[in-house]
PDB file of N, CA and C in Angstrom:
ATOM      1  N   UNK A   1     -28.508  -1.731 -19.090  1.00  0.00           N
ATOM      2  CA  UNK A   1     -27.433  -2.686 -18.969  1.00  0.00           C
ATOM      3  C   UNK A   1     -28.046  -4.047 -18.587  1.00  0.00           C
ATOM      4  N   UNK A   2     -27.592  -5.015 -19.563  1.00  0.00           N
ATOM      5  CA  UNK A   2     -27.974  -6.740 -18.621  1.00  0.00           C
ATOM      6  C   UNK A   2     -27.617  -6.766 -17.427  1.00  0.00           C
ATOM      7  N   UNK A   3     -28.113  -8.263 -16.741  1.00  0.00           N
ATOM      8  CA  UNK A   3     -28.235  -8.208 -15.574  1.00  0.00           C
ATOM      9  C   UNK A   3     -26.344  -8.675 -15.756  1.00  0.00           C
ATOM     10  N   UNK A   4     -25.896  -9.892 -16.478  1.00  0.00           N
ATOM     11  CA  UNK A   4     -24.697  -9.586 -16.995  1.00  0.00           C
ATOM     12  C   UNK A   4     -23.556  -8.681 -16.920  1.00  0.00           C
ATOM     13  N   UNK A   5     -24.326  -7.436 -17.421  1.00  0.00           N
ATOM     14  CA  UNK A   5     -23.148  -6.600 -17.771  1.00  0.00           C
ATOM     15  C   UNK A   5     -22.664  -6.058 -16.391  1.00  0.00           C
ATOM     16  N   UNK A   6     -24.166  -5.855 -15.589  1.00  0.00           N
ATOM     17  CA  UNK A   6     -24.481  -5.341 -14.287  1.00  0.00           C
ATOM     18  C   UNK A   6     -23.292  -5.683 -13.417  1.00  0.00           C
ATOM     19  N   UNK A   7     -23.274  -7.323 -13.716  1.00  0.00           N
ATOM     20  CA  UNK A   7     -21.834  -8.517 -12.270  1.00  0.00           C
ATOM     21  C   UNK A   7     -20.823  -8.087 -13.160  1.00  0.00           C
ATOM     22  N   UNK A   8     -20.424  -7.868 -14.052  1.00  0.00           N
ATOM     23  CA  UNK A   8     -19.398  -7.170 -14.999  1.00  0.00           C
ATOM     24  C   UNK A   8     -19.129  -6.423 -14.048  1.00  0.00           C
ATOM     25  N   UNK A   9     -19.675  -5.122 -14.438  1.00  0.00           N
ATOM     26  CA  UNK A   9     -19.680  -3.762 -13.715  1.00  0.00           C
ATOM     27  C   UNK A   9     -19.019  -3.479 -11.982  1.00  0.00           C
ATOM     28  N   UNK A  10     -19.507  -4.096 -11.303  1.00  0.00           N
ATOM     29  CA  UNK A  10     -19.810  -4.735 -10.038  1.00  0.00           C
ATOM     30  C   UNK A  10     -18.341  -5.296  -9.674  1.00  0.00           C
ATOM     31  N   UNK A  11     -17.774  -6.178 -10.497  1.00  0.00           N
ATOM     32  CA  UNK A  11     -16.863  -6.969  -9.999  1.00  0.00           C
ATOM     33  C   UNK A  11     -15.518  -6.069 -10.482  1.00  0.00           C
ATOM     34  N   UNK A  12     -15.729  -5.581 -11.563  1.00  0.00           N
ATOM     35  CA  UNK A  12     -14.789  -4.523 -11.953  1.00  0.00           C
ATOM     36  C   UNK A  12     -14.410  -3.664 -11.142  1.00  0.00           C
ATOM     37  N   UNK A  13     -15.510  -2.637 -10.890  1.00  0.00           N
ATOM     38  CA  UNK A  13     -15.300  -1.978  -9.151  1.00  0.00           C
ATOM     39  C   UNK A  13     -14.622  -2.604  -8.296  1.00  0.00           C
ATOM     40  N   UNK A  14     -15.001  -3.912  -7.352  1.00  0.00           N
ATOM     41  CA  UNK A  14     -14.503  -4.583  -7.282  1.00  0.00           C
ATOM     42  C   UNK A  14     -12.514  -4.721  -6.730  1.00  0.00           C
ATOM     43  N   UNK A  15     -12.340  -5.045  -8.146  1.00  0.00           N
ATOM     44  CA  UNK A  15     -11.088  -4.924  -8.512  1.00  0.00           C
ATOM     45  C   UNK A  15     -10.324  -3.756  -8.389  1.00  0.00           C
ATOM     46  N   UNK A  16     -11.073  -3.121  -8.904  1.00  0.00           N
ATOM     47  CA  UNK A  16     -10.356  -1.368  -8.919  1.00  0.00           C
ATOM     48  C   UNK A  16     -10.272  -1.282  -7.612  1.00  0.00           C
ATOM     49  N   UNK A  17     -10.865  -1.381  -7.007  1.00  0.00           N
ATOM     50  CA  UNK A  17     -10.875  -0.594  -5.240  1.00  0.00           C
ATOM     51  C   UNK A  17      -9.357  -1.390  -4.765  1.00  0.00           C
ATOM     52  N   UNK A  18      -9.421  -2.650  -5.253  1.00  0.00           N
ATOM     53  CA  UNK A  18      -8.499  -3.703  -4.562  1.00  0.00           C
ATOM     54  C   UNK A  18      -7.132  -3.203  -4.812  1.00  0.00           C
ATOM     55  N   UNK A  19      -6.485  -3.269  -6.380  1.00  0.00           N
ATOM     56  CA  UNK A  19      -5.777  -2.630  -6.868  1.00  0.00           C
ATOM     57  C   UNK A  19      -5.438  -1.184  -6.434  1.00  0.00           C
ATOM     58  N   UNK A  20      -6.059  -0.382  -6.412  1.00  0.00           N
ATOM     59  CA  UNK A  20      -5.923   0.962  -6.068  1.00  0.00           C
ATOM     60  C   UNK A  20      -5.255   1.091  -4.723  1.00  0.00           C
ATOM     61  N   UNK A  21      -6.028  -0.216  -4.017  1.00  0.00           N
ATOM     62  CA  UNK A  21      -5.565   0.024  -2.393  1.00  0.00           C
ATOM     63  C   UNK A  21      -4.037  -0.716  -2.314  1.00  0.00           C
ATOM     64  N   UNK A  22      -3.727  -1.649  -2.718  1.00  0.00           N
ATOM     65  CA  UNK A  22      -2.572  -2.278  -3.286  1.00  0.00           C
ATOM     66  C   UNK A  22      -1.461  -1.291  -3.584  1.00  0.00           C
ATOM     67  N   UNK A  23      -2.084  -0.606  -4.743  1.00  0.00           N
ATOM     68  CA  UNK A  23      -1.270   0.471  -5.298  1.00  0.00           C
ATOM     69  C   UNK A  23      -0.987   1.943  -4.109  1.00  0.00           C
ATOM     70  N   UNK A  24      -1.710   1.810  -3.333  1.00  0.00           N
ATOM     71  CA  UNK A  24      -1.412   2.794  -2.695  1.00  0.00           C
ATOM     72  C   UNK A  24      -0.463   2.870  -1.675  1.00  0.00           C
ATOM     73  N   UNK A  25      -0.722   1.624  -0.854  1.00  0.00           N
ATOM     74  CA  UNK A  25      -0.114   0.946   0.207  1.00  0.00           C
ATOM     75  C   UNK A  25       1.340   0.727  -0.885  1.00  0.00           C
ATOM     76  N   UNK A  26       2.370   0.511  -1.773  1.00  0.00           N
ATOM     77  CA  UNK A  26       3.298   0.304  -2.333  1.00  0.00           C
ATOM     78  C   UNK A  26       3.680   1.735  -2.639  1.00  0.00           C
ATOM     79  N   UNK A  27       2.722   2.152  -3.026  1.00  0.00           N
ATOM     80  CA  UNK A  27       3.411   4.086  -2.821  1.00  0.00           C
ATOM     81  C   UNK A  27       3.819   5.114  -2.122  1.00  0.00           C
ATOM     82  N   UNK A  28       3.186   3.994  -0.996  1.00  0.00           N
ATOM     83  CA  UNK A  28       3.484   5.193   0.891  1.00  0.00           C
ATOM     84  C   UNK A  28       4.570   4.788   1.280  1.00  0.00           C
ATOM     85  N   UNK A  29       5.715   4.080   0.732  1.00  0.00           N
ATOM     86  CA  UNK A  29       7.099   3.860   1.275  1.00  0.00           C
ATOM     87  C   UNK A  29       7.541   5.171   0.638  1.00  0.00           C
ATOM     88  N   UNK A  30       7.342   6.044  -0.439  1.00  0.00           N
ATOM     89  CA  UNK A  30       7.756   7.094  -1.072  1.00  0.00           C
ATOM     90  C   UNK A  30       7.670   8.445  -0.346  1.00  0.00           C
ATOM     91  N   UNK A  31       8.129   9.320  -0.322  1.00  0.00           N
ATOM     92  CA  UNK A  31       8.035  10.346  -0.030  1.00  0.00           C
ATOM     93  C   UNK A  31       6.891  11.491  -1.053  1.00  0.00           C
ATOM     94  N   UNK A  32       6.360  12.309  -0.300  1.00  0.00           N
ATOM     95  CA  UNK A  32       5.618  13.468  -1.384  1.00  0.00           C
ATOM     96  C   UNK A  32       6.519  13.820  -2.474  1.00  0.00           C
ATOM     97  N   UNK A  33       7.820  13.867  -2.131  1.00  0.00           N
ATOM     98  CA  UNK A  33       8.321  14.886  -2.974  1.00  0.00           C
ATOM     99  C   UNK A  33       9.163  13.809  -4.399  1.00  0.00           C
ATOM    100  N   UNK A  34       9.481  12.360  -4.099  1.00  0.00           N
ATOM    101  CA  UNK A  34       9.999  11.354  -4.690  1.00  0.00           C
ATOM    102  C   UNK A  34       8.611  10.842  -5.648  1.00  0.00           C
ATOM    103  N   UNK A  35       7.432  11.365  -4.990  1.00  0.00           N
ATOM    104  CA  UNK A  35       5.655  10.468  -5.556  1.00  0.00           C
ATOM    105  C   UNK A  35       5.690  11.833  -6.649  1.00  0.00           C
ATOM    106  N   UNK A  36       6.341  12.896  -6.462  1.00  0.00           N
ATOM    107  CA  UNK A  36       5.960  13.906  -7.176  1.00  0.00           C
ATOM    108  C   UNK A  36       7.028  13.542  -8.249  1.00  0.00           C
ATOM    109  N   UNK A  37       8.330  12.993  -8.544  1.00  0.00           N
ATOM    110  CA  UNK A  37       9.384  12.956  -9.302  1.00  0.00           C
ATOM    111  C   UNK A  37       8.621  11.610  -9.895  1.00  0.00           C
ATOM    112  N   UNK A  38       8.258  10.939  -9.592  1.00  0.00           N
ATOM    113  CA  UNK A  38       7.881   9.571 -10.378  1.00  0.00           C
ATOM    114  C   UNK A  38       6.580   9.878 -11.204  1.00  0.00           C
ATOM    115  N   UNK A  39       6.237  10.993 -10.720  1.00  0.00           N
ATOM    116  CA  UNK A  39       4.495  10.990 -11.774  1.00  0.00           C
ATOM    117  C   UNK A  39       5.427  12.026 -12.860  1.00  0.00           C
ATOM    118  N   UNK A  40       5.952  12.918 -12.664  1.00  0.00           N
ATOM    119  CA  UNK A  40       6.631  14.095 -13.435  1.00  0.00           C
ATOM    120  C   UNK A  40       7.053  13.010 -14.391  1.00  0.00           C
ATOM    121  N   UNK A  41       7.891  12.283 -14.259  1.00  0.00           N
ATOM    122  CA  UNK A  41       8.427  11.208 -15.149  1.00  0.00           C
ATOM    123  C   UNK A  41       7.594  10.164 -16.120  1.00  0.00           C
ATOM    124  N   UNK A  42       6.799   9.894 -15.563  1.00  0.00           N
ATOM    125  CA  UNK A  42       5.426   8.776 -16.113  1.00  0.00           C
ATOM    126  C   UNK A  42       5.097  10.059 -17.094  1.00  0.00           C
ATOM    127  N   UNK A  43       4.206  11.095 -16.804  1.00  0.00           N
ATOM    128  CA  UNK A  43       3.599  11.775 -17.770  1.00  0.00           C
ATOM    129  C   UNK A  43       4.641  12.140 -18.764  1.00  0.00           C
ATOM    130  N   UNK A  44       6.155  12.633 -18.658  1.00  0.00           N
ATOM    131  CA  UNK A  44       6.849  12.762 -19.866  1.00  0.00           C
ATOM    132  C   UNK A  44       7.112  11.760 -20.482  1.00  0.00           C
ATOM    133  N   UNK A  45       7.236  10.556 -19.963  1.00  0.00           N
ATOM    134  CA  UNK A  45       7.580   9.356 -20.452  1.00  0.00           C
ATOM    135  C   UNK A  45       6.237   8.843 -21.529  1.00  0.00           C
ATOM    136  N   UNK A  46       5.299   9.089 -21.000  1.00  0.00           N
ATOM    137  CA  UNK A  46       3.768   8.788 -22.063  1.00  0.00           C
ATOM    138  C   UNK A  46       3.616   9.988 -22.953  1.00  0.00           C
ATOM    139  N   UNK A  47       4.359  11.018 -22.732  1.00  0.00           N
ATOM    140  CA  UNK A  47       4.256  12.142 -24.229  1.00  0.00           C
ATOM    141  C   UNK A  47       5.441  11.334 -25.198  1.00  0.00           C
ATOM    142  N   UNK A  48       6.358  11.046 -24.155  1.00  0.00           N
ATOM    143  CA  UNK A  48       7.448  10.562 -25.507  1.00  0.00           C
ATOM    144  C   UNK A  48       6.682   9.240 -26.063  1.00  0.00           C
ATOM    145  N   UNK A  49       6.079   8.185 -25.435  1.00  0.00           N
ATOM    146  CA  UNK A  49       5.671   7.336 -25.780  1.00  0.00           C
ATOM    147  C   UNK A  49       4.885   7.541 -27.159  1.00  0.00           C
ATOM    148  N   UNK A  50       3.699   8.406 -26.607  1.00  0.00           N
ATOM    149  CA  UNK A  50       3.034   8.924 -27.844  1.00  0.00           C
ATOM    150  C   UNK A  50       3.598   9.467 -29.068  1.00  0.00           C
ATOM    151  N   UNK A  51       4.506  10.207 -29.071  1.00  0.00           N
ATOM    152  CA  UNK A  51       5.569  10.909 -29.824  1.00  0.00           C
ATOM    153  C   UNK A  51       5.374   9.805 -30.975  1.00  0.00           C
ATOM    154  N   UNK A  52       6.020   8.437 -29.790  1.00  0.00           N
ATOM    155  CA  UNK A  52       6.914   7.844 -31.005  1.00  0.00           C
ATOM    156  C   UNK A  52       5.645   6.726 -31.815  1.00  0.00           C
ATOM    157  N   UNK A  53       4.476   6.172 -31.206  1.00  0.00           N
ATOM    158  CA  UNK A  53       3.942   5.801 -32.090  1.00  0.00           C
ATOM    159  C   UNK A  53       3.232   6.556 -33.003  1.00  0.00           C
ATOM    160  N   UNK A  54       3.093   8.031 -32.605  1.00  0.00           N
ATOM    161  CA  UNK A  54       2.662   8.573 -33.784  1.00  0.00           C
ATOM    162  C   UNK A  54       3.389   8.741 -35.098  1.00  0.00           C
ATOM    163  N   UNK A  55       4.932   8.809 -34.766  1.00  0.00           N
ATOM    164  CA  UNK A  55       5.838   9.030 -35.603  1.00  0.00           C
ATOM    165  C   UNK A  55       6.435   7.036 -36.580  1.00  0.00           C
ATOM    166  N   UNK A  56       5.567   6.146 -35.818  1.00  0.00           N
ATOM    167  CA  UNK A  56       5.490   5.060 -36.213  1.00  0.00           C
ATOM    168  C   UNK A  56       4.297   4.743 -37.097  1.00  0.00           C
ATOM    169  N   UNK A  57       3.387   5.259 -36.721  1.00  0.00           N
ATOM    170  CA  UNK A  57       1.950   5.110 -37.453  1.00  0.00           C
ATOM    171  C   UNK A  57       2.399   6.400 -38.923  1.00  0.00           C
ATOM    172  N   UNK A  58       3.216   7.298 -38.842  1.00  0.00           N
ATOM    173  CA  UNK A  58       3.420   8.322 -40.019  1.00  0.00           C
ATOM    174  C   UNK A  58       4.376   7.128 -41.081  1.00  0.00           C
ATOM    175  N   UNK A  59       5.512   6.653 -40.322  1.00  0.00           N
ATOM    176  CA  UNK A  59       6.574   6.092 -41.190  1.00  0.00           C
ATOM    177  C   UNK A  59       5.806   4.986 -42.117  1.00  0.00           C
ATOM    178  N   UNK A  60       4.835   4.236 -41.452  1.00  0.00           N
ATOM    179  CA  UNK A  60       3.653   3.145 -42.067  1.00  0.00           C
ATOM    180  C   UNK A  60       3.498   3.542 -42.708  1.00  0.00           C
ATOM    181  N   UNK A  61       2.720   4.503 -42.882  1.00  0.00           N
ATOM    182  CA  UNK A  61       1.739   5.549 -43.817  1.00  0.00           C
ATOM    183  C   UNK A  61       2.688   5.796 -45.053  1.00  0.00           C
ATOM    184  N   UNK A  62       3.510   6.652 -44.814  1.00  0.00           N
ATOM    185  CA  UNK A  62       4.464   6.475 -46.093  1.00  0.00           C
ATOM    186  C   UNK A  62       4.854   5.653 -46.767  1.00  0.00           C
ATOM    187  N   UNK A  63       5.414   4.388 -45.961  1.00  0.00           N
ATOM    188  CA  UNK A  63       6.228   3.370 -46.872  1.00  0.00           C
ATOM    189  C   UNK A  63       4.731   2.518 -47.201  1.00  0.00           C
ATOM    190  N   UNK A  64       3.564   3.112 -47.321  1.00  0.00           N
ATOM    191  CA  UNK A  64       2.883   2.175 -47.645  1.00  0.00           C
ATOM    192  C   UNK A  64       2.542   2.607 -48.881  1.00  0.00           C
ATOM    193  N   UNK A  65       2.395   4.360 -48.918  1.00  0.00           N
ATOM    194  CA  UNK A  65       1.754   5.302 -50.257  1.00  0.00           C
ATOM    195  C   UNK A  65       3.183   5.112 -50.955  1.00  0.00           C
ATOM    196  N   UNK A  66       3.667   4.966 -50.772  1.00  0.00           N
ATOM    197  CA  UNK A  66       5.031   5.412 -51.990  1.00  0.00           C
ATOM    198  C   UNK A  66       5.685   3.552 -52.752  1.00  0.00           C
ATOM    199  N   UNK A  67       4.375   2.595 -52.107  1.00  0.00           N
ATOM    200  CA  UNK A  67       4.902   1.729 -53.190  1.00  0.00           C
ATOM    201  C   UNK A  67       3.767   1.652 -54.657  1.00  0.00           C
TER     202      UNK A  67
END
């Protein structure tokens, strides 16, 4: 890695730690069992997400072969 990529790297960490701690401290007003209903939700919410651009990237695909 450059010495570059290295303060990249570095400052990224960085950030993450900052964020994370941010993010955590905004999550401890929640309860275990409310932190457990909001992730249950996020992960179904990113299958449907996926769902639908896959089913967006298919509809492309078609209306592109059938002209």
């Amino acid at each position: 890695m450059t010495e570059r990529g290295k303060v990249l790297f570095k400052e990224h960490e960085k950030r993450h730690k900052q964020w994370e701690k941010r993010d955590m401290q905004f999550l401890s007003r929640y309860s275990k069992e409310e932190t457990d209903t909001i992730l249950k939700f996020m992960q179904e919410f990113n299958v449907y997400l996926d769902e639908q651009i896959e089913q967006y990237i298919t509809d492309g695909r078609e209306s592109t072969e059938s002209r």
